[in-house]
C-alpha atoms as a PDB file:
ATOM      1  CA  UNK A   1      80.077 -11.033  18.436  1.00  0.00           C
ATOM      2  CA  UNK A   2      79.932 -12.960  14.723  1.00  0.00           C
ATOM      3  CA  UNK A   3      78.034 -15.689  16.752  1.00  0.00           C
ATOM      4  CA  UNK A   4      75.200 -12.899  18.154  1.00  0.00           C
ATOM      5  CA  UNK A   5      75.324 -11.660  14.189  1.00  0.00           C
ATOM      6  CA  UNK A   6      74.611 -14.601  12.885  1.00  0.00           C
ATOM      7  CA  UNK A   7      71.777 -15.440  15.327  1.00  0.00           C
ATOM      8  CA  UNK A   8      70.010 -11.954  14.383  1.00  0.00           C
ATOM      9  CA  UNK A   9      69.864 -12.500  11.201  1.00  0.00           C
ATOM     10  CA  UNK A  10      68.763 -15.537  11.613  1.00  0.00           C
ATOM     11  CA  UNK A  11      65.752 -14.404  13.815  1.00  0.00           C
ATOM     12  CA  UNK A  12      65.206 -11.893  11.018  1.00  0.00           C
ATOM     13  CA  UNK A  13      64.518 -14.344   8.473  1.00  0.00           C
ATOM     14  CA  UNK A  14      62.604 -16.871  10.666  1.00  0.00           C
ATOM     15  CA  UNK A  15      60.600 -13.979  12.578  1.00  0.00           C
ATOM     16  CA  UNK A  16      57.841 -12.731   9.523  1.00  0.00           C
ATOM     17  CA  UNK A  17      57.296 -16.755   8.922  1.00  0.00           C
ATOM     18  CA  UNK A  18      55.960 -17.303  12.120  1.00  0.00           C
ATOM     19  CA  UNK A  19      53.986 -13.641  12.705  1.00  0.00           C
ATOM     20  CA  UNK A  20      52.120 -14.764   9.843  1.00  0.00           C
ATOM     21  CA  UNK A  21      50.603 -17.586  11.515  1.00  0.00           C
ATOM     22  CA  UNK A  22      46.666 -17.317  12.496  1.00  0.00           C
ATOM     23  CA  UNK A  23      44.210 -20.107  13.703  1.00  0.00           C
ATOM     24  CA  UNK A  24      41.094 -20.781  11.718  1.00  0.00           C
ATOM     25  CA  UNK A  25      38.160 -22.768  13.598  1.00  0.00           C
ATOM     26  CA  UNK A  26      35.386 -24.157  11.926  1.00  0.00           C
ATOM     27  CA  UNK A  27      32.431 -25.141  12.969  1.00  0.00           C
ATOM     28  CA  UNK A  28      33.121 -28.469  12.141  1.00  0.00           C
ATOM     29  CA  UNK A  29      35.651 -28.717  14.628  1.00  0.00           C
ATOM     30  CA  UNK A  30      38.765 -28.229  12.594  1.00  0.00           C
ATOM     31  CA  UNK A  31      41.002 -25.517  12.422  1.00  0.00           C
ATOM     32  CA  UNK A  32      43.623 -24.807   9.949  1.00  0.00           C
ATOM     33  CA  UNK A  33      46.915 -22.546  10.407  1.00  0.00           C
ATOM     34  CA  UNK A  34      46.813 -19.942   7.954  1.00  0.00           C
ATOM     35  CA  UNK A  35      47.508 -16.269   7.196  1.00  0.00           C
ATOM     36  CA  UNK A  36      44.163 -14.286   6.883  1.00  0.00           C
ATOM     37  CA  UNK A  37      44.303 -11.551   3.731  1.00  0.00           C
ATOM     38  CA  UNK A  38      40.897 -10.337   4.167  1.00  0.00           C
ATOM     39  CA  UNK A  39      37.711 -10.908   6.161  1.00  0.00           C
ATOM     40  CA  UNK A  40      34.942 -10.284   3.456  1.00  0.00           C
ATOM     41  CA  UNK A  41      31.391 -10.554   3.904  1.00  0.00           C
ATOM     42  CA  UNK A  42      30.763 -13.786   2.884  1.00  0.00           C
ATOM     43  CA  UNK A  43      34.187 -15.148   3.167  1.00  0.00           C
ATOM     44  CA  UNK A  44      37.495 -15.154   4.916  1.00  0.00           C
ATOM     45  CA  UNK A  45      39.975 -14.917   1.998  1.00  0.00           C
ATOM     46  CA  UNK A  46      43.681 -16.682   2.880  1.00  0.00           C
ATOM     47  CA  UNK A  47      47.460 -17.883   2.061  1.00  0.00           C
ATOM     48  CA  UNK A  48      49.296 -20.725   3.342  1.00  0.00           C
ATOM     49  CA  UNK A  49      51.217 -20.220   5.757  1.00  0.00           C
ATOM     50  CA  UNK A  50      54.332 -21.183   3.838  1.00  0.00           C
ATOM     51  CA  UNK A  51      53.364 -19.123   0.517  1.00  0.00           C
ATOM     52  CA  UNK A  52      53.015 -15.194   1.462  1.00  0.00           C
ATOM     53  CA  UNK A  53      52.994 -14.841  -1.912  1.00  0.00           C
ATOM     54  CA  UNK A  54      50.858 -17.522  -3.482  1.00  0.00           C
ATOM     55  CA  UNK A  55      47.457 -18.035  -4.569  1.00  0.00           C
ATOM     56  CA  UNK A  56      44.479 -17.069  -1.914  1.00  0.00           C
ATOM     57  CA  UNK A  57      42.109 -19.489  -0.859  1.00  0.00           C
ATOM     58  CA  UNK A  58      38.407 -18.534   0.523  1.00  0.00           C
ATOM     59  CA  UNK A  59      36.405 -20.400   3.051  1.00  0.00           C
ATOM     60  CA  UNK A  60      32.455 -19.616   3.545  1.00  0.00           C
ATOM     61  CA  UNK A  61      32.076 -17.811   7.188  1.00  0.00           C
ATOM     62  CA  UNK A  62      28.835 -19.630   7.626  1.00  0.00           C
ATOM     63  CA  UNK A  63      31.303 -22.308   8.307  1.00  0.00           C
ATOM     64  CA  UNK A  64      33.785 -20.310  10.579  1.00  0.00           C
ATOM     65  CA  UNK A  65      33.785 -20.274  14.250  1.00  0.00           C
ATOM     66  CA  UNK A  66      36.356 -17.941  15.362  1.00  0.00           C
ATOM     67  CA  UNK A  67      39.826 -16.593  13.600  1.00  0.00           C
ATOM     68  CA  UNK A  68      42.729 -16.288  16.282  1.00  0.00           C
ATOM     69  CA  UNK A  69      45.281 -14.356  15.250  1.00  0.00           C
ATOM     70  CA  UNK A  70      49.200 -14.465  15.978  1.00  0.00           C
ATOM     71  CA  UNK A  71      48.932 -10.673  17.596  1.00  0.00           C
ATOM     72  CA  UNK A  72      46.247 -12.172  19.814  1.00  0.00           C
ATOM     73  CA  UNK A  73      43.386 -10.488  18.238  1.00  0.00           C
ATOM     74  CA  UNK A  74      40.203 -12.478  18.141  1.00  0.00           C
ATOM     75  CA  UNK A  75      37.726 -12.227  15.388  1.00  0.00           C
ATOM     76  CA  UNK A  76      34.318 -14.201  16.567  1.00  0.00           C
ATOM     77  CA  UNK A  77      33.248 -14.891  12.873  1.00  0.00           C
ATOM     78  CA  UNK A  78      29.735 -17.445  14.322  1.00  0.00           C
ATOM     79  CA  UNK A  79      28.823 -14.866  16.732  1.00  0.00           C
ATOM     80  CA  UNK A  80      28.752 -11.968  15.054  1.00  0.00           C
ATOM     81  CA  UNK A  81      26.541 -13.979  12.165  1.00  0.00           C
ATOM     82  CA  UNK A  82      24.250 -15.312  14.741  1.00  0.00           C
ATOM     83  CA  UNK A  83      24.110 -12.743  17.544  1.00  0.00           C
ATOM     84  CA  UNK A  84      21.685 -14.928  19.682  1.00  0.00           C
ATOM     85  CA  UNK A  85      25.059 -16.619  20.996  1.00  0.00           C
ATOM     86  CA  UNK A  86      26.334 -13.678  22.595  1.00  0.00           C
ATOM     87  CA  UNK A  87      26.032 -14.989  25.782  1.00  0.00           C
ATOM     88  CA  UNK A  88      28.784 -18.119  24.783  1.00  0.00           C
ATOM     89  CA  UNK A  89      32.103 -17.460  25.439  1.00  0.00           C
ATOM     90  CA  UNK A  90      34.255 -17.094  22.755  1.00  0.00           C
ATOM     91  CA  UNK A  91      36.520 -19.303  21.706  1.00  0.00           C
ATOM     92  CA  UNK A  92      40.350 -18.417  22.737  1.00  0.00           C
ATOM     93  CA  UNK A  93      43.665 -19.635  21.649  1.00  0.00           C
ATOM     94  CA  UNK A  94      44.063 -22.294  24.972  1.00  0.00           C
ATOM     95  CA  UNK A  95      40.740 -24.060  24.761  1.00  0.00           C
ATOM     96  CA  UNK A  96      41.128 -27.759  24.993  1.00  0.00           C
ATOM     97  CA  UNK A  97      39.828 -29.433  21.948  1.00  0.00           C
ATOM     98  CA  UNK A  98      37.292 -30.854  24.657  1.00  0.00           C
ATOM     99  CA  UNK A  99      36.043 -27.410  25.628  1.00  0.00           C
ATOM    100  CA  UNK A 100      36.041 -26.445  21.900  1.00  0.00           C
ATOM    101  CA  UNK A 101      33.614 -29.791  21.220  1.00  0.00           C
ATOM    102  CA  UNK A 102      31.271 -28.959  24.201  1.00  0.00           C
ATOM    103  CA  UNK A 103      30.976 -25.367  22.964  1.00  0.00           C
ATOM    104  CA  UNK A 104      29.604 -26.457  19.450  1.00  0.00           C
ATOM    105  CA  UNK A 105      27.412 -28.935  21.273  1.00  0.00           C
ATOM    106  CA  UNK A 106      25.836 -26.536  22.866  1.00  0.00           C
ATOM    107  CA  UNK A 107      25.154 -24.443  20.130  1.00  0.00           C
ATOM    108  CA  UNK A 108      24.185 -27.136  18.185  1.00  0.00           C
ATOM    109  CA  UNK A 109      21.069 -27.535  20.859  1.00  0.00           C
ATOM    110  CA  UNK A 110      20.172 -24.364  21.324  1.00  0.00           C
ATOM    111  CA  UNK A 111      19.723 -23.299  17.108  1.00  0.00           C
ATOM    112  CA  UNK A 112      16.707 -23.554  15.308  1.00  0.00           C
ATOM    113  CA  UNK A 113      18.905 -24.330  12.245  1.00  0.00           C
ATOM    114  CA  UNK A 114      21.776 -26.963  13.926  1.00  0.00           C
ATOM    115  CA  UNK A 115      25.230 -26.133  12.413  1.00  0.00           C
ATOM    116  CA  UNK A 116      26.067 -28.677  10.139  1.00  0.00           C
ATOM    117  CA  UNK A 117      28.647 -30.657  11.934  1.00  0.00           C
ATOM    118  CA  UNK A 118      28.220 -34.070   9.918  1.00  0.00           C
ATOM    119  CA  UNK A 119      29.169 -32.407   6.189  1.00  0.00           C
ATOM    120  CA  UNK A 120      32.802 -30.787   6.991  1.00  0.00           C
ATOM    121  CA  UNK A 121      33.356 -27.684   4.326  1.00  0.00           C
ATOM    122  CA  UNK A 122      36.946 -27.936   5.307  1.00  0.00           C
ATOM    123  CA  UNK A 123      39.937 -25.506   2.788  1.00  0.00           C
ATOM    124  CA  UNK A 124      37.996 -24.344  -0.522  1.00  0.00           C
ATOM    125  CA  UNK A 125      40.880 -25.000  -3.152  1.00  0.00           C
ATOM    126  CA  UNK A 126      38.374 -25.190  -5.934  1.00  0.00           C
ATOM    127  CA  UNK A 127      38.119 -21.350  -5.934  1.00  0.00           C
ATOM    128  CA  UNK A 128      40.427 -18.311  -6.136  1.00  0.00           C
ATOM    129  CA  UNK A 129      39.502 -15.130  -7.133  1.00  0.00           C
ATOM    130  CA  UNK A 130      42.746 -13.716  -8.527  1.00  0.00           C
ATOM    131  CA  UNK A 131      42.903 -16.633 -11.720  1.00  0.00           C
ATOM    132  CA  UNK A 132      39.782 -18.165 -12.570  1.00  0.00           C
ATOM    133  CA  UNK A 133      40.698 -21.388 -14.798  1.00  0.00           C
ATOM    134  CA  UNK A 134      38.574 -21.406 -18.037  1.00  0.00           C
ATOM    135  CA  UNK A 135      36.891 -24.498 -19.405  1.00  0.00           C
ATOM    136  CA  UNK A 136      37.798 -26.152 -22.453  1.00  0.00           C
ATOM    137  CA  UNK A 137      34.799 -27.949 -24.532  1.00  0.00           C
ATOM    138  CA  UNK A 138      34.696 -29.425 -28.125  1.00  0.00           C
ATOM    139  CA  UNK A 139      32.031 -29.704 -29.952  1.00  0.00           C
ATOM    140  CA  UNK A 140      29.959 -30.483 -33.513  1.00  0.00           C
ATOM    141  CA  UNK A 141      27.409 -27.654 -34.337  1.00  0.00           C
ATOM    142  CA  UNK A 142      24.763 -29.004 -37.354  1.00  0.00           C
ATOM    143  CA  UNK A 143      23.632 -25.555 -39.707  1.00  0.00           C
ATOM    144  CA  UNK A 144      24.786 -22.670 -37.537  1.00  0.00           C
ATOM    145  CA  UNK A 145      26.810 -20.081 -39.377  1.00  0.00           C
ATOM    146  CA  UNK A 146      27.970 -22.749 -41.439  1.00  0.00           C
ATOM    147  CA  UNK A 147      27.160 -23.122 -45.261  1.00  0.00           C
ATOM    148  CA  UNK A 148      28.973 -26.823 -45.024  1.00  0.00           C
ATOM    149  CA  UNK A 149      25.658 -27.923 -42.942  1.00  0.00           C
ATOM    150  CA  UNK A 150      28.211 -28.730 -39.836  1.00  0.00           C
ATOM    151  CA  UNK A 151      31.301 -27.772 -37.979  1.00  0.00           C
ATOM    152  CA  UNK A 152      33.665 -29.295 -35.351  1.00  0.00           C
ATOM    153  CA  UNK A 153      35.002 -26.668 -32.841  1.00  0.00           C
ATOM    154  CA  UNK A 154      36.947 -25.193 -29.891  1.00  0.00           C
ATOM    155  CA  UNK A 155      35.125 -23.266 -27.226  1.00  0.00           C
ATOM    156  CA  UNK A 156      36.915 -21.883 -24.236  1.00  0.00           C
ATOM    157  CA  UNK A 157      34.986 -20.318 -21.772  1.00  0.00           C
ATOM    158  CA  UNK A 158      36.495 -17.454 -19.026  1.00  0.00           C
ATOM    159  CA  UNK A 159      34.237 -16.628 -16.036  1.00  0.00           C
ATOM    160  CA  UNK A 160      34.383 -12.971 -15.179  1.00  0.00           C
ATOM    161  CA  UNK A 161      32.027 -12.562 -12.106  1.00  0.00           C
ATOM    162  CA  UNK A 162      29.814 -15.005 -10.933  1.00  0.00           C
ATOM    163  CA  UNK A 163      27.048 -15.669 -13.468  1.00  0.00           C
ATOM    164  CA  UNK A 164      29.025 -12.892 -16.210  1.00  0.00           C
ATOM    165  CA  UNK A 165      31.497 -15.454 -18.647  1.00  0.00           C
ATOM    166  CA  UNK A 166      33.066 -14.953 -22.371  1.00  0.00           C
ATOM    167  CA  UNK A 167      33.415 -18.031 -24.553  1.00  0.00           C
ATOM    168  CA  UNK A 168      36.052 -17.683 -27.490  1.00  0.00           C
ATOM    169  CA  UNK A 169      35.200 -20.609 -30.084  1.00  0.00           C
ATOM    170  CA  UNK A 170      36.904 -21.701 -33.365  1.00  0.00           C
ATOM    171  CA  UNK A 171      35.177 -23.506 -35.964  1.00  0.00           C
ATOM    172  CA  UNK A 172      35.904 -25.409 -39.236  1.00  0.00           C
ATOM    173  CA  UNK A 173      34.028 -27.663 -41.526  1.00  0.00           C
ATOM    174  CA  UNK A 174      35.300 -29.205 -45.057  1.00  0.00           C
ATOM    175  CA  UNK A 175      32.377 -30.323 -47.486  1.00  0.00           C
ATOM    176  CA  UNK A 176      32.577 -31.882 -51.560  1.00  0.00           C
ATOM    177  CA  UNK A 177      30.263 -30.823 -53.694  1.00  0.00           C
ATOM    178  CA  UNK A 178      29.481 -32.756 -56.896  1.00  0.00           C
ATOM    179  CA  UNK A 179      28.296 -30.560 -59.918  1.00  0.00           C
ATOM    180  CA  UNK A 180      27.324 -31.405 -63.632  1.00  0.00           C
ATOM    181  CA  UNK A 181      30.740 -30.169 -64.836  1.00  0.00           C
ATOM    182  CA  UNK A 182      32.763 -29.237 -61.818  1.00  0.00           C
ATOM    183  CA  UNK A 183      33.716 -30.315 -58.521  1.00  0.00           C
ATOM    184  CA  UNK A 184      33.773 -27.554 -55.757  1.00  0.00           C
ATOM    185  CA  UNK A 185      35.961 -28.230 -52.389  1.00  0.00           C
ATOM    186  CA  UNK A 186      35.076 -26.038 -50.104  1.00  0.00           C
ATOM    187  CA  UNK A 187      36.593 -25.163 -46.781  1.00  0.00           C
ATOM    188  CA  UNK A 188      35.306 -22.680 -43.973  1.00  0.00           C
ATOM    189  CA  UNK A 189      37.058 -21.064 -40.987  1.00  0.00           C
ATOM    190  CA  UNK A 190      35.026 -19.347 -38.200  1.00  0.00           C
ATOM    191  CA  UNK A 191      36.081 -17.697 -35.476  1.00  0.00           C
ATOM    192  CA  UNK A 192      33.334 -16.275 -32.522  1.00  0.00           C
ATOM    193  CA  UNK A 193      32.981 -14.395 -29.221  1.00  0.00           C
ATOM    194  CA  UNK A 194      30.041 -14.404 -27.048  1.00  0.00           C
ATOM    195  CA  UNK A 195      28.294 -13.319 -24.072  1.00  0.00           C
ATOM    196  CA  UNK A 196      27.588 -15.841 -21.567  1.00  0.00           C
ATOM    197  CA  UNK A 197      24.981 -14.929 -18.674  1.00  0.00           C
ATOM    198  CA  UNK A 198      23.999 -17.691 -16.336  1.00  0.00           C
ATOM    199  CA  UNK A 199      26.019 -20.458 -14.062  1.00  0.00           C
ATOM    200  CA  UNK A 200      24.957 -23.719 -15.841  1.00  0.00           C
ATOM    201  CA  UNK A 201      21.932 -22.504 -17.887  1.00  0.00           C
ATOM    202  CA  UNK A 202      23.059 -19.556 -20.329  1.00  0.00           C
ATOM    203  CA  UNK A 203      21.683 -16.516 -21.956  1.00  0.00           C
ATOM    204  CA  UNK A 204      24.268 -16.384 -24.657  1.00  0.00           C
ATOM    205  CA  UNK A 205      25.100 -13.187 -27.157  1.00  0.00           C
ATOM    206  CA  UNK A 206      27.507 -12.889 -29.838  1.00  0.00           C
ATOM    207  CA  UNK A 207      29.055 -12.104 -33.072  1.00  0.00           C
ATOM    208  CA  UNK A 208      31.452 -14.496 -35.159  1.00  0.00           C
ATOM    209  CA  UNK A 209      33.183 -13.953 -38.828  1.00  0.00           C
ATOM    210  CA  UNK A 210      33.123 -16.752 -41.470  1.00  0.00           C
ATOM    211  CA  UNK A 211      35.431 -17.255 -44.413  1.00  0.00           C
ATOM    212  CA  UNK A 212      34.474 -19.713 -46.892  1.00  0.00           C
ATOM    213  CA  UNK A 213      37.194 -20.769 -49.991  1.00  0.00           C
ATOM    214  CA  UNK A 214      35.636 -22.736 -52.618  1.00  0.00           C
ATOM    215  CA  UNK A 215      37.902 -24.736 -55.094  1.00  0.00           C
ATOM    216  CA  UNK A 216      36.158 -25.221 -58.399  1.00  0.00           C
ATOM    217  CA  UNK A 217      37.651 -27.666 -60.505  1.00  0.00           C
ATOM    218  CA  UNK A 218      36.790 -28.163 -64.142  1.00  0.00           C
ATOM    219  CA  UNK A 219      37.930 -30.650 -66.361  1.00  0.00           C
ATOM    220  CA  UNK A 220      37.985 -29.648 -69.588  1.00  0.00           C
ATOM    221  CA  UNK A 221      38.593 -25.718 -68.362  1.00  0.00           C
ATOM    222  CA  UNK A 222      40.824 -24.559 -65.661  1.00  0.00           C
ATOM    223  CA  UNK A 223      40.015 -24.770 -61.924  1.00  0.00           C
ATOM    224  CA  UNK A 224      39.159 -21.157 -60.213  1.00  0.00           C
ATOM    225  CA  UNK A 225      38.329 -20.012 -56.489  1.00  0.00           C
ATOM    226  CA  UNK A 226      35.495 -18.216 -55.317  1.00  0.00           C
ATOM    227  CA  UNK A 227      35.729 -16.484 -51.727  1.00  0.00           C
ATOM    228  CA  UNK A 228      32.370 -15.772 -49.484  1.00  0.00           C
ATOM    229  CA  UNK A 229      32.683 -14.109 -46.090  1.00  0.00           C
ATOM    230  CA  UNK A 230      29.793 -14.057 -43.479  1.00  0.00           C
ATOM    231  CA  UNK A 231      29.764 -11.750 -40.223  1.00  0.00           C
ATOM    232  CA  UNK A 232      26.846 -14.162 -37.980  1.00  0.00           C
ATOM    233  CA  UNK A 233      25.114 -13.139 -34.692  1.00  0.00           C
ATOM    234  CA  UNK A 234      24.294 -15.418 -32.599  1.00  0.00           C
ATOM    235  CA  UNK A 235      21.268 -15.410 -29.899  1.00  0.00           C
ATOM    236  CA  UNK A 236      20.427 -18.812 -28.010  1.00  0.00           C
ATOM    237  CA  UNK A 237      20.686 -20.551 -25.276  1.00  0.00           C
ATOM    238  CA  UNK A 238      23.486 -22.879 -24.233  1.00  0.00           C
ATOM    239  CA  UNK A 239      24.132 -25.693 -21.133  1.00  0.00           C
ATOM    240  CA  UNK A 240      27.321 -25.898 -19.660  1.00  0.00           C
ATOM    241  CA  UNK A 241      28.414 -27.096 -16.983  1.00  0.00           C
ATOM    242  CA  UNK A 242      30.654 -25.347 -13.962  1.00  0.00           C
ATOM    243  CA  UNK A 243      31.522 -28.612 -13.527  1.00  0.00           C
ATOM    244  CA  UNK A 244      32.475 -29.980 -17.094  1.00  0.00           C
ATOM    245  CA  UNK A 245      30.507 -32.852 -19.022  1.00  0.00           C
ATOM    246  CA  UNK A 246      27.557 -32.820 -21.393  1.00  0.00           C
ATOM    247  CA  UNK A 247      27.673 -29.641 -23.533  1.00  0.00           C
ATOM    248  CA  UNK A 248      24.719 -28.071 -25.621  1.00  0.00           C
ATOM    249  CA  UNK A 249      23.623 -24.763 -27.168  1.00  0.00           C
ATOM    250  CA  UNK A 250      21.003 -23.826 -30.115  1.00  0.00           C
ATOM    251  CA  UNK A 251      20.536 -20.192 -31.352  1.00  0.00           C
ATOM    252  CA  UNK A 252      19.041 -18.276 -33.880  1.00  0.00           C
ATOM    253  CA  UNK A 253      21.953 -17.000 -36.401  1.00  0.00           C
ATOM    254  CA  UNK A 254      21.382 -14.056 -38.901  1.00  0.00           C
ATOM    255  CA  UNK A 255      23.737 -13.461 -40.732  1.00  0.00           C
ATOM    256  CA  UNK A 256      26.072 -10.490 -43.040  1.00  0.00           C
ATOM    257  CA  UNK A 257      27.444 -11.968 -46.406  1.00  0.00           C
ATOM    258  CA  UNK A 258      29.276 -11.245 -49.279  1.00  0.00           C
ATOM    259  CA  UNK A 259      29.432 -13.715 -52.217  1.00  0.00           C
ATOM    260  CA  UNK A 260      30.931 -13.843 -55.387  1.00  0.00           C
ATOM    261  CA  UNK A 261      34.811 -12.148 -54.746  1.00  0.00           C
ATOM    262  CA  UNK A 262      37.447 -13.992 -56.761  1.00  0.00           C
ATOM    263  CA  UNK A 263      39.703 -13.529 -54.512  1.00  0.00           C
ATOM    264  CA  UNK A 264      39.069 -11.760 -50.492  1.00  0.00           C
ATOM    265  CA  UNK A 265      39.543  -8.360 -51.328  1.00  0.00           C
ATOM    266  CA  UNK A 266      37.256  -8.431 -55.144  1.00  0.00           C
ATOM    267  CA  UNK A 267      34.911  -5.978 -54.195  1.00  0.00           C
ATOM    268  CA  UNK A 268      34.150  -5.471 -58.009  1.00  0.00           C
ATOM    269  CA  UNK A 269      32.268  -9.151 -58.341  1.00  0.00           C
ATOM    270  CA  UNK A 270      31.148  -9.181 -54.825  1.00  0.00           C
ATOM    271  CA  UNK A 271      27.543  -9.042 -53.899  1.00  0.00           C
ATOM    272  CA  UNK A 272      26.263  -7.971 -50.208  1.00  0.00           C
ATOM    273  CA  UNK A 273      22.864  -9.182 -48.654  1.00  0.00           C
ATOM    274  CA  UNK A 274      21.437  -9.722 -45.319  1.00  0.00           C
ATOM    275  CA  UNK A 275      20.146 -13.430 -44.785  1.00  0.00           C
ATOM    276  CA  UNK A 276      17.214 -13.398 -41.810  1.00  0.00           C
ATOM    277  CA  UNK A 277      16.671 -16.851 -41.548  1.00  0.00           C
ATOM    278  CA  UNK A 278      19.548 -19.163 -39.221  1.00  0.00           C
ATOM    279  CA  UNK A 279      19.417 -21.867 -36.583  1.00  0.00           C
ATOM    280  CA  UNK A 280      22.694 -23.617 -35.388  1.00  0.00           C
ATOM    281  CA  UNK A 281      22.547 -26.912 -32.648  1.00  0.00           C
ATOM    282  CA  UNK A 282      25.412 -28.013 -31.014  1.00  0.00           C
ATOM    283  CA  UNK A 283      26.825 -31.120 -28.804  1.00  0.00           C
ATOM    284  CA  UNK A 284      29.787 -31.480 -26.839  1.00  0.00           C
ATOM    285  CA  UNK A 285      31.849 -32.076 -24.007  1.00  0.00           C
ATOM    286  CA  UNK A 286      33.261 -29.547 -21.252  1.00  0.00           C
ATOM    287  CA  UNK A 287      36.599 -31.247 -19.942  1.00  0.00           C
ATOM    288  CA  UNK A 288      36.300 -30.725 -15.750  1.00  0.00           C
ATOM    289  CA  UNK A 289      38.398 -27.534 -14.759  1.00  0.00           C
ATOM    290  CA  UNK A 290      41.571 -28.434 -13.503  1.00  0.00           C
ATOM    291  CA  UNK A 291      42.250 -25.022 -10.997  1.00  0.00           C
END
């Protein structure tokens, strides 16, 4: 009786493992053992078989013959794409690899548009749709919403939908300037979000805030600090890359600005004007996603 226990249990545990188990054929003549999540228009979402609760993996149904699943369902993904193959037989779960070959032979012959046996779009793992990896890029931006002429940055980029992204960027630039009786050291810190619309060419759409301290340093009189704040909108274009490499944007920038506050909350000294006239070009490099 303890024996008989032990082997249900043991049936119990091993049992949902292997019920999970379905057979994906491709039309290139492999088939991987999976466990479907979904059958979506355009493609047949998955988990591995040992990972019911890991990341899901989709493969294009262009490129999928036939799903067999463990209950014995079959799902005759190619036919129902291209119903001029009705009269095939569907692939079942004892065909011979043989039969299986001589099946997409003869499909091959009789399509206008031959199934693409020699390129094999085997498992996607480049995609999944519940975490989409973001791409990391640094760049140097000449003018822009910079007073300091330039700026080295940050950008990370996080696709939403296909074609729909947000970049998040951080910027900061250090310049000297040389005066008749001073020395100012100034140092600006910029953070921006856009709007990104496009897959490697981009509309792009944002608004940034810049604070500049300036360190004035006299010396014959004492050294004082004079704070400028700018809120820029950007409008350009930028190249990026899915992919990663060569990065590049240029905009037009207006910008928001206050000048003149001793310190960041001197509203007294501070004075407020709207400056029409920006243009910011940047180079960089998109690091390749790691998903």
């Amino acid at each position: 009786m303890k024996k008989l226990t032990i082997l249900s249990c043991a049936l119990f545990l091993v049992l949902p493992k292997i019920s999970s188990q379905d057979t994906v054929k491709l039309t290139t003549g492999d088939k991987i053992i999976v466990n479907v999540v979904e059958t979506g228009e355009k493609y047949v979402k998955y988990r591995k078989i040992d990972k019911h609760n890991g990341r899901i993996y989709k493969q294009d149904k262009e490129f999928v013959f036939v799903i067999l699943y463990e209950n014995g369902t079959v799902d005759s993904v190619f036919q129902k794409l291209n119903p001029n193959y009705g009269h095939i037989k569907t692939v079942v779960a004892n065909n011979t690899q043989q039969e299986y070959t001589e099946i997409i032979q003869q499909l091959e012959k009789t399509s206008k548009n031959k199934i693409i046996l020699t390129e094999k779009k085997g498992i996607d793992n480049s995609d999944d749709e519940e975490t989409q990896a973001g791409q990391h890029t640094i760049y140097v931006e000449g003018f822009g919403n910079y007073i300091n002429f330039y700026s080295i940055g940050y950008d990370y980029t996080l696709k939403l939908k296909e074609k729909h992204k947000l970049s998040f960027n951080f910027g900061v630039s250090y310049f000297l300037r040389h005066y008749v009786n001073a020395i100012c050291s100034s140092i600006t810190f910029a953070p921006e979000i856009n709007y990104l619309y496009g897959k490697n060419h981009h509309f792009e759409l944002g608004v940034g805030f810049l604070y500049d301290l300036e360190l004035f340093h006299h010396p014959l009189e004492s050294s004082y600090t004079n704070n400028e704040w700018f809120v820029p909108i950007r409008v350009g274009y930028r190249y990026q890359r899915e992919k990663g490499g060569f990065f590049f944007k240029i905009a037009y920038i207006p910008s928001f600005t206050s000048y003149g506050a001793v310190t960041f909350t001197d509203n007294e000294n501070a004075k407020f004007w709207f400056m029409p006239f920006g243009v910011g070009v940047a180079f960089g490099y998109t690091f390749k996603n790691r998903k």
